[in-house]
Protein backbone atom coordinates (compact mmCIF):
# COMPACT_ATOMS: atom_id res chain seq x y z
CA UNK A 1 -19.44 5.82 32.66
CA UNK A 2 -19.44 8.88 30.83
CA UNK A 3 -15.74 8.84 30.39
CA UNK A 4 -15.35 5.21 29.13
CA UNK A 5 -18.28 5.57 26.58
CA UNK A 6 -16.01 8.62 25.51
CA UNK A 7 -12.79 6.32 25.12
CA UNK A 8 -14.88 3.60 23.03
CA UNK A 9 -15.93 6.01 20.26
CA UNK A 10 -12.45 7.59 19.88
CA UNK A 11 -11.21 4.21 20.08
CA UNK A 12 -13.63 2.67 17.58
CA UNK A 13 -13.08 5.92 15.22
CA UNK A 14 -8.88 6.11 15.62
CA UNK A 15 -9.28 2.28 15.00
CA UNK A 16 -11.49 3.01 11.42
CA UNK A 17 -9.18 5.51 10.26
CA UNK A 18 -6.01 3.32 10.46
CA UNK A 19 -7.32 -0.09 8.93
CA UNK A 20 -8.98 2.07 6.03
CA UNK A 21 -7.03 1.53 2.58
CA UNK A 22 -4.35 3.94 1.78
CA UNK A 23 -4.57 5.67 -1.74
CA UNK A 24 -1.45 5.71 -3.41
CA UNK A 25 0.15 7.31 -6.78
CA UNK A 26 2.66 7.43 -8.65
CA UNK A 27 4.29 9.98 -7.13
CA UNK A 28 7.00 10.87 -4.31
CA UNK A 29 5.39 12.15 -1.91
CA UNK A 30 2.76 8.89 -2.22
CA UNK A 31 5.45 6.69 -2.23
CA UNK A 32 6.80 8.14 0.68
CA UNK A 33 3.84 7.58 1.94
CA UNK A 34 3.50 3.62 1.42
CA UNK A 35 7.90 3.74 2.58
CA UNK A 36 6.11 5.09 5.91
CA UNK A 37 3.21 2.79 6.28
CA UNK A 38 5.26 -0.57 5.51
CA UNK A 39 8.48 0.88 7.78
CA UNK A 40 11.07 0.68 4.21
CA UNK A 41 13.82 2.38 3.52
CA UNK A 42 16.74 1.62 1.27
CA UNK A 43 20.30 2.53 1.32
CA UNK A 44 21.09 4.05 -1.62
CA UNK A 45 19.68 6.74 -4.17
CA UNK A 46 19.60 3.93 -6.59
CA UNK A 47 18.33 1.19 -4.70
CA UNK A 48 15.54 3.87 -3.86
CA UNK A 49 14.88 4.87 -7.86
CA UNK A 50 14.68 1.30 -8.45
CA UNK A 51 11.84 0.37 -6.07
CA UNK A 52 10.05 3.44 -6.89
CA UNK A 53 10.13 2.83 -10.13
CA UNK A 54 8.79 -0.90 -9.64
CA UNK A 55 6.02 0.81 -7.46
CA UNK A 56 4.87 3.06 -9.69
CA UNK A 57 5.07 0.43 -12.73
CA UNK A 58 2.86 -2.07 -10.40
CA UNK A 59 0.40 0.60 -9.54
CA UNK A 60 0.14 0.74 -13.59
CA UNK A 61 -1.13 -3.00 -13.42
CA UNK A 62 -3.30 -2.75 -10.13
CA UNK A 63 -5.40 0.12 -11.73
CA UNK A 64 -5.63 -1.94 -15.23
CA UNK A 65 -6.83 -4.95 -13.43
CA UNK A 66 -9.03 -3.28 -11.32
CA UNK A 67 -10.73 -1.18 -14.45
CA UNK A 68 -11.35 -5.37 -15.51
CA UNK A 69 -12.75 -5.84 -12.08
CA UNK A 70 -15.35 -3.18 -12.28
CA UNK A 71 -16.07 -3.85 -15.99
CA UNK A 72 -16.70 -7.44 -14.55
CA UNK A 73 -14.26 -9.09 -16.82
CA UNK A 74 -12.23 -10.60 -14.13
CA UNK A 75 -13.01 -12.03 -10.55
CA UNK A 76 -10.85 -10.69 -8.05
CA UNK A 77 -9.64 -6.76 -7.31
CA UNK A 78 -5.87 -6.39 -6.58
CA UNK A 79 -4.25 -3.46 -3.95
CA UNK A 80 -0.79 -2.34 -2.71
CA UNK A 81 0.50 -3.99 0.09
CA UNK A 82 4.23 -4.51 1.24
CA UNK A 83 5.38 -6.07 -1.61
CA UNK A 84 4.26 -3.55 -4.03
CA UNK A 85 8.05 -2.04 -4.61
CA UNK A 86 9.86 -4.95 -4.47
CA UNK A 87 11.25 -7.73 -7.70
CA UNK A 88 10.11 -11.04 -7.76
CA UNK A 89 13.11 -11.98 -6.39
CA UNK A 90 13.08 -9.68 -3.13
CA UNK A 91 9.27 -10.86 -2.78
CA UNK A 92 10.41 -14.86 -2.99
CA UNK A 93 13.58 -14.63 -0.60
CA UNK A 94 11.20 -12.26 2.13
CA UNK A 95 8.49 -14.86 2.32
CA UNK A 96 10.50 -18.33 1.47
């Protein structure tokens, strides 16, 4: 009894820990960070300048918005997910 109560909790807690948001940056070692989370990788050093530089420009506009959302001048908050460091394009021909 003892033993399964034990198993719940670290359940429950390892669980907590690895659906709570991720905070990312602008930086590499955040970005390698979100490359880990969403399993990416890309095939060349420019390929991988490119999409870090997309991330870090689209962190730029999740911050601004959210500063709105706080302020209360806009409705929704916004967050990284796995299309943060990709172009429109990539984003349309992954989902469509």
């Amino acid at each position: 009894m003892k033993l399964t109560l034990v198993l719940f909790f670290v359940a429950a807690f390892v669980g907590c820990a690895l659906s709570a948001p991720l905070d990312y940056s602008c930086t590499p070692e955040s970005y390698a960070a979100y490359k880990a989370h969403y399993t990416k990788s890309y095939a060349t050093p420019a390929d991988e300048q490119l999409h870090y530089n997309i991330f870090c420009d689209k962190l730029k506009t999740i911050d601004e918005h959210n500063t709105k959302f706080e302020k209360g001048e806009v409705t929704f908050e916004m967050g990284v997910n796995q299309f943060t460091d990709m172009t429109s394009k990539e984003i349309a021909e992954s989902i469509g």
